[in-house]
PDB file of N, CA and C in Angstrom:
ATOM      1  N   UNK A   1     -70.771 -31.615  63.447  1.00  0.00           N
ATOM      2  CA  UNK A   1     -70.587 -30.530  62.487  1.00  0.00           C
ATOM      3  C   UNK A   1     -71.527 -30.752  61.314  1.00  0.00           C
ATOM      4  N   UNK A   2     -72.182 -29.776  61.102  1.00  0.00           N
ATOM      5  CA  UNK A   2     -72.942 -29.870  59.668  1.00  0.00           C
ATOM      6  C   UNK A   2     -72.130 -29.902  58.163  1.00  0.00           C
ATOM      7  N   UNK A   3     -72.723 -30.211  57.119  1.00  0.00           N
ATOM      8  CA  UNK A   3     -72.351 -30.896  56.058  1.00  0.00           C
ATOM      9  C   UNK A   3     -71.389 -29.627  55.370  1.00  0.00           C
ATOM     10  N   UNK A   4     -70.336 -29.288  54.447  1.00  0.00           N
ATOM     11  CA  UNK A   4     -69.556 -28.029  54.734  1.00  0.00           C
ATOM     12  C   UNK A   4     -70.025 -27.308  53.580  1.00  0.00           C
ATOM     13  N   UNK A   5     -69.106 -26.643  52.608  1.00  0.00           N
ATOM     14  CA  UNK A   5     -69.548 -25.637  51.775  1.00  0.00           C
ATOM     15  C   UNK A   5     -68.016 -25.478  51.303  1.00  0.00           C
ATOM     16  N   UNK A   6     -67.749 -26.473  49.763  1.00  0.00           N
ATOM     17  CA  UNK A   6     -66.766 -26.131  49.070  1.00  0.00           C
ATOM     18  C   UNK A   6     -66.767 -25.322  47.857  1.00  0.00           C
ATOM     19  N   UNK A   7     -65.962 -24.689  47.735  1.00  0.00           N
ATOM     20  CA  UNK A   7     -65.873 -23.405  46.736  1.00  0.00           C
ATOM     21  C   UNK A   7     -64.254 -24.111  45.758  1.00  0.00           C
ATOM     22  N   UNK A   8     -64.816 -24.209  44.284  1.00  0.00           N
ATOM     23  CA  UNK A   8     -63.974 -24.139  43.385  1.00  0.00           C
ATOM     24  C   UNK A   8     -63.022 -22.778  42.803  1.00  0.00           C
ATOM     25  N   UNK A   9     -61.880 -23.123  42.458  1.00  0.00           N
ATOM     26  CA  UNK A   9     -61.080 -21.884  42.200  1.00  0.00           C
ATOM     27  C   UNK A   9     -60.138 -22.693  41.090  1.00  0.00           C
ATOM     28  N   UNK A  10     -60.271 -22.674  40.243  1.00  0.00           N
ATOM     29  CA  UNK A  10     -59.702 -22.979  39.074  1.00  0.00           C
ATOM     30  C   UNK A  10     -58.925 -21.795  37.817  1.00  0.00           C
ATOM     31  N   UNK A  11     -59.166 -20.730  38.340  1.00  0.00           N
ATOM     32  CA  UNK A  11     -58.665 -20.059  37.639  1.00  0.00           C
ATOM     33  C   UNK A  11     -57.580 -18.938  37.959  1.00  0.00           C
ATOM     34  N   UNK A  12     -56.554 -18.181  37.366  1.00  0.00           N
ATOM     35  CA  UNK A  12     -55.475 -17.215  38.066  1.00  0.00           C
ATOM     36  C   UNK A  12     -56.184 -15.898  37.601  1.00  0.00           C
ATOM     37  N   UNK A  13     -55.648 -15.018  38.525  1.00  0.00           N
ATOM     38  CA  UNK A  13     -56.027 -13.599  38.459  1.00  0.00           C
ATOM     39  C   UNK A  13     -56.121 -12.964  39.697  1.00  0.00           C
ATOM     40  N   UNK A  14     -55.693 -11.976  39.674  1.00  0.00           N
ATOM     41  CA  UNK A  14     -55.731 -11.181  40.970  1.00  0.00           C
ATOM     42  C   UNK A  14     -57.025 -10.831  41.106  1.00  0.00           C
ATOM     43  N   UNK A  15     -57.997 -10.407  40.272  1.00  0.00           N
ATOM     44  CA  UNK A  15     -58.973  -9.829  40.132  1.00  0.00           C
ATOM     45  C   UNK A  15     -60.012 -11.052  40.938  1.00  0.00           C
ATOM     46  N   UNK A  16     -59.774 -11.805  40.112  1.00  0.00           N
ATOM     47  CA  UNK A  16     -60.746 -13.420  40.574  1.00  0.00           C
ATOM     48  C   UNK A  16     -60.413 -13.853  42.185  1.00  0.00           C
ATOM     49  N   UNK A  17     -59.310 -13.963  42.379  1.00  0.00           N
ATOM     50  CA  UNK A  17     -58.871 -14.152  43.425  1.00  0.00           C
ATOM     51  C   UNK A  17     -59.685 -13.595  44.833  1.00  0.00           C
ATOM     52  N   UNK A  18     -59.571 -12.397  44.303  1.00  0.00           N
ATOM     53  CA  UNK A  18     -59.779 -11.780  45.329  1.00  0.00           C
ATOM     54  C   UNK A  18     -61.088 -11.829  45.697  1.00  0.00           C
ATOM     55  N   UNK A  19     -62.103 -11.771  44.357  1.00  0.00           N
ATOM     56  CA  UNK A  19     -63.613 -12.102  44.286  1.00  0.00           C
ATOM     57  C   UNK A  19     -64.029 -13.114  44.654  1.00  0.00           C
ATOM     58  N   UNK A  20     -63.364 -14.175  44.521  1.00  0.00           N
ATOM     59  CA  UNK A  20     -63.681 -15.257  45.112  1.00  0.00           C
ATOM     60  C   UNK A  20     -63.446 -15.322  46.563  1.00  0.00           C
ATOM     61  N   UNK A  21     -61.919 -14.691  47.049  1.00  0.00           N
ATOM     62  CA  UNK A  21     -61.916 -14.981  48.530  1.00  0.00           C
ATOM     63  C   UNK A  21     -63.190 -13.787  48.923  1.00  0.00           C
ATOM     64  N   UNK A  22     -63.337 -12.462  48.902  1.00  0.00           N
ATOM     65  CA  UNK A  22     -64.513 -12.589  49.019  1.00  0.00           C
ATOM     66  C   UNK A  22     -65.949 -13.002  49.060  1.00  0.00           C
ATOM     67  N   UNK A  23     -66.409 -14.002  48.108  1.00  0.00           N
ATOM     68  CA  UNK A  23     -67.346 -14.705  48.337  1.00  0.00           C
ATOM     69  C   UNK A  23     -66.958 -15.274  49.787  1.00  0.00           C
ATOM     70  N   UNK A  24     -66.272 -16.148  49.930  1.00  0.00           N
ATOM     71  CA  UNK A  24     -66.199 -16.964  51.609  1.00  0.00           C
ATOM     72  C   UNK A  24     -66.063 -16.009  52.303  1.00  0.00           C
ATOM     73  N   UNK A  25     -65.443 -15.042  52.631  1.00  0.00           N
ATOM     74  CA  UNK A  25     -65.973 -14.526  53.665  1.00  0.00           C
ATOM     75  C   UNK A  25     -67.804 -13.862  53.924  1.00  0.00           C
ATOM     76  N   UNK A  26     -67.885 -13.516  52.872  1.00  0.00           N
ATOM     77  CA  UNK A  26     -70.036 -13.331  52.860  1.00  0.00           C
ATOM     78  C   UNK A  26     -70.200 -14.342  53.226  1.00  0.00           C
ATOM     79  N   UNK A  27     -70.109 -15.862  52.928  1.00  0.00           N
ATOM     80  CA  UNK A  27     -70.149 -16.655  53.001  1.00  0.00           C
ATOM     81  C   UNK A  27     -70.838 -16.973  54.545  1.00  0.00           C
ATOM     82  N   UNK A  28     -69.023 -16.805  54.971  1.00  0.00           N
ATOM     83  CA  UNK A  28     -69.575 -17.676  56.688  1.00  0.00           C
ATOM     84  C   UNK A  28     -70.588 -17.329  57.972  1.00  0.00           C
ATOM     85  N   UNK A  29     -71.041 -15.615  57.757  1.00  0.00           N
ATOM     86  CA  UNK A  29     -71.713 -15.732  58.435  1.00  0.00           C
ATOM     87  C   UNK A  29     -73.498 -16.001  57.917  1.00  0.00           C
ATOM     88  N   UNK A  30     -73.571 -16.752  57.103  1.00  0.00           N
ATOM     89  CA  UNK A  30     -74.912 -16.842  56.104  1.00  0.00           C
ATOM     90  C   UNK A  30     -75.057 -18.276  56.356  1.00  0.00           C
ATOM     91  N   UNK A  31     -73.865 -19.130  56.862  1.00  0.00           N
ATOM     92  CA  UNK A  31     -74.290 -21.056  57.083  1.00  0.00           C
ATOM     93  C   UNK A  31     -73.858 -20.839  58.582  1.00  0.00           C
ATOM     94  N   UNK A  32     -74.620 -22.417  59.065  1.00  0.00           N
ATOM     95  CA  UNK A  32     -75.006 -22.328  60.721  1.00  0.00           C
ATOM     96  C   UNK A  32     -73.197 -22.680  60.921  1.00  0.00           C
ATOM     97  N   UNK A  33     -73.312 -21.809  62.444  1.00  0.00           N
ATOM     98  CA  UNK A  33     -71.778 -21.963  63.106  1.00  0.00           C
ATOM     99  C   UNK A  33     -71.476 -23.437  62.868  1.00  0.00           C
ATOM    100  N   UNK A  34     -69.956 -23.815  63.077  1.00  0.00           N
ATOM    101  CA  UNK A  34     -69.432 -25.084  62.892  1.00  0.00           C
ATOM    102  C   UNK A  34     -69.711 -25.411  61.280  1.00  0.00           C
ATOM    103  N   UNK A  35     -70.026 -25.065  60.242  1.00  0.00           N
ATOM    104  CA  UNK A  35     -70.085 -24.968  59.089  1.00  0.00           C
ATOM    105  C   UNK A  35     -68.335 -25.027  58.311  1.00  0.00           C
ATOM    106  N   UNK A  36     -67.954 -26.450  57.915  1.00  0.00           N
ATOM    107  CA  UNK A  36     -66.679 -25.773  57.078  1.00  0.00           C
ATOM    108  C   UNK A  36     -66.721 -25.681  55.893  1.00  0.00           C
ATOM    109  N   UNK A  37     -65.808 -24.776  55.555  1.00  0.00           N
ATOM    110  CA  UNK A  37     -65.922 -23.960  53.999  1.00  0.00           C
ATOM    111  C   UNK A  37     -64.139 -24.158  53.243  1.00  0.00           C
ATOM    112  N   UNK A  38     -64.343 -24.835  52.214  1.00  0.00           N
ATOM    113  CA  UNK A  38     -63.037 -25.446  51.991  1.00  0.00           C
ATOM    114  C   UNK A  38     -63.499 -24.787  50.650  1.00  0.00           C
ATOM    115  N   UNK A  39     -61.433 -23.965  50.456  1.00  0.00           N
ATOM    116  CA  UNK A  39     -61.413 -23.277  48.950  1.00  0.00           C
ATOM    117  C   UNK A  39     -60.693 -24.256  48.476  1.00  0.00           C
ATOM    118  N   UNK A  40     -61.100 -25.289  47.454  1.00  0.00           N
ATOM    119  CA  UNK A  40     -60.121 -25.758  46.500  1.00  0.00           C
ATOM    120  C   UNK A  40     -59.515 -25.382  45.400  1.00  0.00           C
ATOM    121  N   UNK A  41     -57.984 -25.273  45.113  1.00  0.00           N
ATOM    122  CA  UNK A  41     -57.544 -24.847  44.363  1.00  0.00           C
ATOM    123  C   UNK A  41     -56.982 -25.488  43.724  1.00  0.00           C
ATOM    124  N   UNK A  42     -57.119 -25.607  41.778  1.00  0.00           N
ATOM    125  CA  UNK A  42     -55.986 -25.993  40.874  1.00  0.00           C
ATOM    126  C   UNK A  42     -55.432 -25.457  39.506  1.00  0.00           C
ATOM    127  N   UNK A  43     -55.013 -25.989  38.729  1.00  0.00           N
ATOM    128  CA  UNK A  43     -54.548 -25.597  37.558  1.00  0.00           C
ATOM    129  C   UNK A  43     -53.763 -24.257  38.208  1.00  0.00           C
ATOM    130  N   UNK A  44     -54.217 -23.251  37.336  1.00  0.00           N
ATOM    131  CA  UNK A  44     -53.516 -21.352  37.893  1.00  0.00           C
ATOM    132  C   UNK A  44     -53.963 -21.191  38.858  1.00  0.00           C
ATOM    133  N   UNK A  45     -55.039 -21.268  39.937  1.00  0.00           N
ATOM    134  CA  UNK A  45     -55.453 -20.869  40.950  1.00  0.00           C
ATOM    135  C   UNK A  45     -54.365 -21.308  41.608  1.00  0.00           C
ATOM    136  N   UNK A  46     -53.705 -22.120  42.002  1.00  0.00           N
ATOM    137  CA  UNK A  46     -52.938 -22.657  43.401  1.00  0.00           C
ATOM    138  C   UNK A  46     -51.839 -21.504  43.335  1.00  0.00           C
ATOM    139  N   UNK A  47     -51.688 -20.635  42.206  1.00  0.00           N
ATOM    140  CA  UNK A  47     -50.869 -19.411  42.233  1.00  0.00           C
ATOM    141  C   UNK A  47     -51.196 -18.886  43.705  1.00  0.00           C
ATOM    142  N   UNK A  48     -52.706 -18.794  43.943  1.00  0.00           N
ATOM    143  CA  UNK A  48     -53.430 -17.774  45.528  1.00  0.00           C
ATOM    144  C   UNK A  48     -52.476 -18.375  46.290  1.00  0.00           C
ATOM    145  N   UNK A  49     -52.271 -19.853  46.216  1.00  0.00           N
ATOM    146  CA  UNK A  49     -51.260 -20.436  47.430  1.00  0.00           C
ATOM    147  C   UNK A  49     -50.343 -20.188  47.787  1.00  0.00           C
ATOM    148  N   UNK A  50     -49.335 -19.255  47.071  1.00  0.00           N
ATOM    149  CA  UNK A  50     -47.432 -19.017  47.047  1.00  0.00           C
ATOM    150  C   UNK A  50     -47.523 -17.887  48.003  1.00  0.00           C
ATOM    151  N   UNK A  51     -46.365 -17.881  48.731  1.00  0.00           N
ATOM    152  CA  UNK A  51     -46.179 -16.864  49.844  1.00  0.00           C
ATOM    153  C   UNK A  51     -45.856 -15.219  48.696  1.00  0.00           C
ATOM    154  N   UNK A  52     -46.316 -14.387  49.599  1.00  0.00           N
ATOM    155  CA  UNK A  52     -45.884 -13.246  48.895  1.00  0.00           C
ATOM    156  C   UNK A  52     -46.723 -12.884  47.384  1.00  0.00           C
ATOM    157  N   UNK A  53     -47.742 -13.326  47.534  1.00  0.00           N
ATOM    158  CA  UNK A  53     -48.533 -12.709  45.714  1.00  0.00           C
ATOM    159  C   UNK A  53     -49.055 -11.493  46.540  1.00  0.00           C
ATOM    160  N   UNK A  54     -49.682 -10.774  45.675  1.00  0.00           N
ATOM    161  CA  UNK A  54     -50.705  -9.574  45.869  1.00  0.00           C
ATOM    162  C   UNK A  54     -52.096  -9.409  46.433  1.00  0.00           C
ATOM    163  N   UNK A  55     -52.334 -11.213  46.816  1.00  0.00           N
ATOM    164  CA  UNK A  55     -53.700 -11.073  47.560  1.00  0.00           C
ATOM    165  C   UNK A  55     -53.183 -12.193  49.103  1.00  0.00           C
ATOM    166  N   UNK A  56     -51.994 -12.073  49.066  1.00  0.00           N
ATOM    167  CA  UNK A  56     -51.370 -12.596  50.733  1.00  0.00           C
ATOM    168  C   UNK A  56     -52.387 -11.825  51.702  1.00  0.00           C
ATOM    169  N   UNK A  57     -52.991 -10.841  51.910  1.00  0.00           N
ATOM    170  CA  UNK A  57     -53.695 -10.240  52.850  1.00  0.00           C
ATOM    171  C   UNK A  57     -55.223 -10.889  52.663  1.00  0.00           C
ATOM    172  N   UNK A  58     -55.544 -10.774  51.572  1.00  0.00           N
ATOM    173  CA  UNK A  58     -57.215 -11.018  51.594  1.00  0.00           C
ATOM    174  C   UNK A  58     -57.313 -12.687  52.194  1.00  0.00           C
ATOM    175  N   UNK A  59     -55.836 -13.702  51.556  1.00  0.00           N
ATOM    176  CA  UNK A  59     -55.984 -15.188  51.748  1.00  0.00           C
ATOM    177  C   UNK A  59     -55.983 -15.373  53.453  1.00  0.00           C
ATOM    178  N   UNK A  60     -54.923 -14.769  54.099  1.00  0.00           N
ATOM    179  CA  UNK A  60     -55.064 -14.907  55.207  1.00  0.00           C
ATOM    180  C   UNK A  60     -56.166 -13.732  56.002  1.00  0.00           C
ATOM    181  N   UNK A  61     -56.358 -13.222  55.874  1.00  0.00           N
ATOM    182  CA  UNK A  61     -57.886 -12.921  56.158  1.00  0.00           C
ATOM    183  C   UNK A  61     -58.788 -14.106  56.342  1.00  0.00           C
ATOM    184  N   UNK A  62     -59.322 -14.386  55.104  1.00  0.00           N
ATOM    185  CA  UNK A  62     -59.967 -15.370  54.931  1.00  0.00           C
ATOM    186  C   UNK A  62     -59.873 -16.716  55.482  1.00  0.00           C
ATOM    187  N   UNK A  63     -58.292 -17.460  55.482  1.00  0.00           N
ATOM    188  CA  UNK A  63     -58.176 -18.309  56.560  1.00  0.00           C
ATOM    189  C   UNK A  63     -57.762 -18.371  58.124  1.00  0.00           C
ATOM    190  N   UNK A  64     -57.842 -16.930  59.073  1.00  0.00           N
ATOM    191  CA  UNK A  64     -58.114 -16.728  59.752  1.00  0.00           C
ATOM    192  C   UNK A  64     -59.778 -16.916  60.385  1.00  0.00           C
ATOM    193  N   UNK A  65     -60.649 -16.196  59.274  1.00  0.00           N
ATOM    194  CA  UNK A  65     -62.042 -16.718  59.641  1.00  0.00           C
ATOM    195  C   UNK A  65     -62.182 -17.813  59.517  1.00  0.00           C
ATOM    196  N   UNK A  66     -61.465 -18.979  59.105  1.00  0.00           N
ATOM    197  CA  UNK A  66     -61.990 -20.120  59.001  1.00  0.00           C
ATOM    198  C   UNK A  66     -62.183 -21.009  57.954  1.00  0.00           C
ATOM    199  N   UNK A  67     -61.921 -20.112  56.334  1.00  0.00           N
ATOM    200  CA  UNK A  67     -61.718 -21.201  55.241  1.00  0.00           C
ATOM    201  C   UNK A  67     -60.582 -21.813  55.095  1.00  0.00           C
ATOM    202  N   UNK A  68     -60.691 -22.728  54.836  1.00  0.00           N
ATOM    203  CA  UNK A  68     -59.155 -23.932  55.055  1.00  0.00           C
ATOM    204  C   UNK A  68     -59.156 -23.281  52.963  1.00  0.00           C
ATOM    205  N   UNK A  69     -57.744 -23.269  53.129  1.00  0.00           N
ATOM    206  CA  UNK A  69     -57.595 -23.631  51.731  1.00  0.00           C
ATOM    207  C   UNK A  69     -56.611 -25.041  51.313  1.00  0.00           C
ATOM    208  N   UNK A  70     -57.333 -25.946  50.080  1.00  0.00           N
ATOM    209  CA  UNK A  70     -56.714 -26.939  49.664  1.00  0.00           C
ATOM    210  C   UNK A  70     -56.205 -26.671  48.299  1.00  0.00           C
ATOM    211  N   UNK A  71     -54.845 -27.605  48.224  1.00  0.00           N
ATOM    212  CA  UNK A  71     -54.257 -27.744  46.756  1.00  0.00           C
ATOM    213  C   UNK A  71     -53.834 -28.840  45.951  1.00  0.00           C
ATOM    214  N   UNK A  72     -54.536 -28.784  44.911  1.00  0.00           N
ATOM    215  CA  UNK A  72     -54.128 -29.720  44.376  1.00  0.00           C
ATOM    216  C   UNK A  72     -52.731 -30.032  44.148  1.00  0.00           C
ATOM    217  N   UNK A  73     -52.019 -31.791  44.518  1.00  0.00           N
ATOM    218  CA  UNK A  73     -50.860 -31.775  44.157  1.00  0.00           C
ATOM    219  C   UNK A  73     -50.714 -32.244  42.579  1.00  0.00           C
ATOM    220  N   UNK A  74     -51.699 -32.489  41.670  1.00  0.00           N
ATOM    221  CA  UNK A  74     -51.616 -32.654  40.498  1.00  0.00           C
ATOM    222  C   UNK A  74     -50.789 -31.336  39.665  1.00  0.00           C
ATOM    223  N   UNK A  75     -51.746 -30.580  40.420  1.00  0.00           N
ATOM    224  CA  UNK A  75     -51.145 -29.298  39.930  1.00  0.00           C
ATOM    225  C   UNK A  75     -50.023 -28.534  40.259  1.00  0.00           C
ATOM    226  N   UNK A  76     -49.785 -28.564  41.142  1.00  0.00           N
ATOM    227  CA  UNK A  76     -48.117 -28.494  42.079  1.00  0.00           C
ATOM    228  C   UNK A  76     -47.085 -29.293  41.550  1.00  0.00           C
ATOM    229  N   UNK A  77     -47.487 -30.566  40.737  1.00  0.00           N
ATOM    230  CA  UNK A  77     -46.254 -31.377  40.424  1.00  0.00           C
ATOM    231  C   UNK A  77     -45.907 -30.973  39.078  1.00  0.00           C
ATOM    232  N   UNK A  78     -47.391 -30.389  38.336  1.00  0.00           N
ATOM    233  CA  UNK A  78     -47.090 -29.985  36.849  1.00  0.00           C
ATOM    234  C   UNK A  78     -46.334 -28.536  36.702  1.00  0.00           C
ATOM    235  N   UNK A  79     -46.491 -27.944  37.860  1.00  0.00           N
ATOM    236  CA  UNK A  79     -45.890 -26.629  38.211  1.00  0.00           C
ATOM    237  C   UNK A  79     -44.259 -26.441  38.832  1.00  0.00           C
ATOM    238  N   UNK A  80     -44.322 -27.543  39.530  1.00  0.00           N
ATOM    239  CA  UNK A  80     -42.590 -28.217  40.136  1.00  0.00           C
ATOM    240  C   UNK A  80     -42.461 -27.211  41.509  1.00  0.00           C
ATOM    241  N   UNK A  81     -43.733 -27.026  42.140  1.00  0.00           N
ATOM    242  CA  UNK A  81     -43.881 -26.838  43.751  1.00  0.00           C
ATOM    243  C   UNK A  81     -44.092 -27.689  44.638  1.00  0.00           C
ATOM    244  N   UNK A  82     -43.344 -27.926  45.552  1.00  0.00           N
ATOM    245  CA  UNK A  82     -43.750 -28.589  47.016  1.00  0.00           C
ATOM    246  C   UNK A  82     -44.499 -27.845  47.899  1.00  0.00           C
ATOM    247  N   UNK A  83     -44.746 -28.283  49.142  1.00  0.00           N
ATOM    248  CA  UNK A  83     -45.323 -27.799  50.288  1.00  0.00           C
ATOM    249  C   UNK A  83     -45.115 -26.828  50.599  1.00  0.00           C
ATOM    250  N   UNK A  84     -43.484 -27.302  50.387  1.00  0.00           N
ATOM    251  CA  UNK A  84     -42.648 -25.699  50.986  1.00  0.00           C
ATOM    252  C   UNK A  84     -42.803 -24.587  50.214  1.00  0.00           C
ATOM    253  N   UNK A  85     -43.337 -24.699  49.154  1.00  0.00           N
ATOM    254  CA  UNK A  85     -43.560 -23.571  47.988  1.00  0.00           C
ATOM    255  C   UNK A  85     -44.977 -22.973  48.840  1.00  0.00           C
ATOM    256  N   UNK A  86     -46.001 -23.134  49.215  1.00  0.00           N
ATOM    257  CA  UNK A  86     -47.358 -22.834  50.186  1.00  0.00           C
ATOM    258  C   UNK A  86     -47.627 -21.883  50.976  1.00  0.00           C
ATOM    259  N   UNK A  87     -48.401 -21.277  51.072  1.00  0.00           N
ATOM    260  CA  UNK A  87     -48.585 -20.758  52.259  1.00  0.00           C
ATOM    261  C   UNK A  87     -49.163 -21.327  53.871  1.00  0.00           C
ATOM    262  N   UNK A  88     -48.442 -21.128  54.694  1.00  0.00           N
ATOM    263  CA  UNK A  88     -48.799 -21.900  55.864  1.00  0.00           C
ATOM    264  C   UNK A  88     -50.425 -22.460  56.364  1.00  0.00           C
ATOM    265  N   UNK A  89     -50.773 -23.502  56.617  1.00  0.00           N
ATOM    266  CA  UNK A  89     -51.440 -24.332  56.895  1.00  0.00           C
ATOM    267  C   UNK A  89     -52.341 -24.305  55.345  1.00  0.00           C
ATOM    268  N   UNK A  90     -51.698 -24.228  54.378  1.00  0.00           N
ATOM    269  CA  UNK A  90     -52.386 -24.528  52.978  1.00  0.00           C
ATOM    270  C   UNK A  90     -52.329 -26.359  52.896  1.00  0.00           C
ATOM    271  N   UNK A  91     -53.505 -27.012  52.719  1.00  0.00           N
ATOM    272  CA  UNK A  91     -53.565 -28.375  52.694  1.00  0.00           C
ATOM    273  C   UNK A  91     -53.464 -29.163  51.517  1.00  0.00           C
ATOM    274  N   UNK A  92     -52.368 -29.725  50.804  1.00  0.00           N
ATOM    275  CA  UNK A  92     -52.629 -30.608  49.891  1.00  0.00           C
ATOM    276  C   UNK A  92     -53.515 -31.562  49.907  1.00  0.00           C
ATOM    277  N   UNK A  93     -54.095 -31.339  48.470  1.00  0.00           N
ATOM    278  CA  UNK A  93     -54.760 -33.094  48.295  1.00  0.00           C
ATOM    279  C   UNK A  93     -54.480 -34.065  47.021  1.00  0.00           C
ATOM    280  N   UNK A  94     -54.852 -34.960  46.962  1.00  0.00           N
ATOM    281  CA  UNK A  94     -53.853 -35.447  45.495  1.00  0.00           C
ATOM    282  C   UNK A  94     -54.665 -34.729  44.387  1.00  0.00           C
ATOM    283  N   UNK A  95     -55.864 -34.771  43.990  1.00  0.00           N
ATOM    284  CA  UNK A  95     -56.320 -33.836  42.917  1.00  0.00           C
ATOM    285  C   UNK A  95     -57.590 -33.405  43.054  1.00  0.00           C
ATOM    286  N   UNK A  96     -57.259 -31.770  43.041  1.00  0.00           N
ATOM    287  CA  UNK A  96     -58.199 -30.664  43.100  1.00  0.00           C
ATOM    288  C   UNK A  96     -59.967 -31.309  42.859  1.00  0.00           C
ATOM    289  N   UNK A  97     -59.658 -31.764  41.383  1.00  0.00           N
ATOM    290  CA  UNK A  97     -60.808 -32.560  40.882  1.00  0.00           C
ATOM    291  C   UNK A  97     -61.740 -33.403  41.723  1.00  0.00           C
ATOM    292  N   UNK A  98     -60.947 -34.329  42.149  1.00  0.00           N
ATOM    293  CA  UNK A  98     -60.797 -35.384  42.794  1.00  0.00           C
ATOM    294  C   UNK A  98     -61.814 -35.033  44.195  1.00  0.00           C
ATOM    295  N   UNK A  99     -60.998 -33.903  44.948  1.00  0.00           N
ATOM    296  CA  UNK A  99     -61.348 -33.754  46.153  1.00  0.00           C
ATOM    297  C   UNK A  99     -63.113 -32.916  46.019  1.00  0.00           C
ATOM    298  N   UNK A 100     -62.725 -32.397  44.538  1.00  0.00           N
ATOM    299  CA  UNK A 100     -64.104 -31.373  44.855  1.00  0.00           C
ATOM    300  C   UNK A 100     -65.986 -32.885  44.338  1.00  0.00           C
ATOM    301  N   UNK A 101     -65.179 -33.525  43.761  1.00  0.00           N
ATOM    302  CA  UNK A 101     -66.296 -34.720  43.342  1.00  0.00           C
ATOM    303  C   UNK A 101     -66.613 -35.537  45.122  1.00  0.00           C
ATOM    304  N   UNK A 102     -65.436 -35.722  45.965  1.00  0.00           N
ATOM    305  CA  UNK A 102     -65.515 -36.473  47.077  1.00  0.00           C
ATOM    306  C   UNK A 102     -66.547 -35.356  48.249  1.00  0.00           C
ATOM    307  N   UNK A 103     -66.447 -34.601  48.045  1.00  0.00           N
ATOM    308  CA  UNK A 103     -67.200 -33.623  48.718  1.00  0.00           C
ATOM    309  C   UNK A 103     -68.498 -33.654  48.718  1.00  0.00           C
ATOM    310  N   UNK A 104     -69.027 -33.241  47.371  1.00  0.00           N
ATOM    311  CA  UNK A 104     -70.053 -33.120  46.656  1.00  0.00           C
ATOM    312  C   UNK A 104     -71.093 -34.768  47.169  1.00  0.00           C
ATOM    313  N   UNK A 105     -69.997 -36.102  47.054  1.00  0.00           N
ATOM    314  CA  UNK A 105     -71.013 -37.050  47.064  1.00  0.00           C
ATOM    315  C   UNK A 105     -70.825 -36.900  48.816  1.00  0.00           C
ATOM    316  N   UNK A 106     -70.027 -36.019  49.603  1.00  0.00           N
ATOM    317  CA  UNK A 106     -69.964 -36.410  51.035  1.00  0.00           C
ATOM    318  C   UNK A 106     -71.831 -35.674  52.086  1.00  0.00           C
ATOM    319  N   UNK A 107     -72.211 -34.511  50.840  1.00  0.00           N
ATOM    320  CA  UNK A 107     -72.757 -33.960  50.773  1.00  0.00           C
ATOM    321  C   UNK A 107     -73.045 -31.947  51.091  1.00  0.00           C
ATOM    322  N   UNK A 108     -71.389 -31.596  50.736  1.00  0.00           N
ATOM    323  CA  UNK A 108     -71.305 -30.432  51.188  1.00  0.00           C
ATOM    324  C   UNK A 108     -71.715 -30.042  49.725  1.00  0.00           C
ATOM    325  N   UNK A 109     -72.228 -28.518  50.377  1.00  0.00           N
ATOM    326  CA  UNK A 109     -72.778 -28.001  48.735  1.00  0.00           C
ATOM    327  C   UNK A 109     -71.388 -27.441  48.141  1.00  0.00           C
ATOM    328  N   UNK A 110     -71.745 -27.188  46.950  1.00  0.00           N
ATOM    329  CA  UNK A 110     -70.839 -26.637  45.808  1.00  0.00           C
ATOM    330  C   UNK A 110     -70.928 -25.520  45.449  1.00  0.00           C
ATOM    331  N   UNK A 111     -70.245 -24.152  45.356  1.00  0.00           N
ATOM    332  CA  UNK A 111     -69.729 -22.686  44.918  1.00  0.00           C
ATOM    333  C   UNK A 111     -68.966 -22.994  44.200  1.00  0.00           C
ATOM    334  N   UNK A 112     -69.109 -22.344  42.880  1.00  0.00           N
ATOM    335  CA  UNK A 112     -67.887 -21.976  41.980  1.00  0.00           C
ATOM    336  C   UNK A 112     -68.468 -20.179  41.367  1.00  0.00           C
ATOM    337  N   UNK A 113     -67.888 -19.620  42.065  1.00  0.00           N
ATOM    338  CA  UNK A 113     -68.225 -18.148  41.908  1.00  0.00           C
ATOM    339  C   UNK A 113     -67.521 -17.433  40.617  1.00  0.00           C
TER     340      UNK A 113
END
């Protein structure tokens, strides 16, 4: 598999949200197949994560084509959500931060739209 393509999401808004899950989908067909594209989410963004918001359609859209979305549990613990708070196959990681610096030196490029 080639090197992936993570996208930051740090911020809440329906508006953003949605702009951003749009970006990944332009996205995937523009990097070579087998390409993964990981949305990390923290602070207000991991809001996109809760079952039932107003962009439940565009998220699973989007992780149907293939963007995994991750969450920070830094931010989940300051918020007082578990897993079970998530939307299905949403991936914790211990911090948003964290994961988007481990990437970067793994060598996937960086989006923050």
């Amino acid at each position: 598999m080639t090197d992936g393509v993570v996208i930051h999401l740090d911020e809440a808004g329906e508006d953003k949200h949605r702009a951003v899950l749009r970006n990944a989908l332009n996205l995937l067909p523009e990097v070579p197949p087998g390409t993964a594209v990981e949305l990390v989410t923290h602070g207000p963004a991991i809001d996109l994560a809760r079952p039932g918001r107003p962009t439940a359609d565009a998220l699973a859209e989007a992780m149907a084509a293939g963007v995994s979305l991750r969450v920070c549990r830094n931010s989940m613990r300051s918020q007082g959500l578990t897993e079970d708070d998530l939307v299905p196959d949403a991936v914790p990681v211990s911090s948003g931060v964290g994961h988007l610096v481990a990437r970067q030196r793994e060598g996937w490029a960086y989006l923050r739209p």
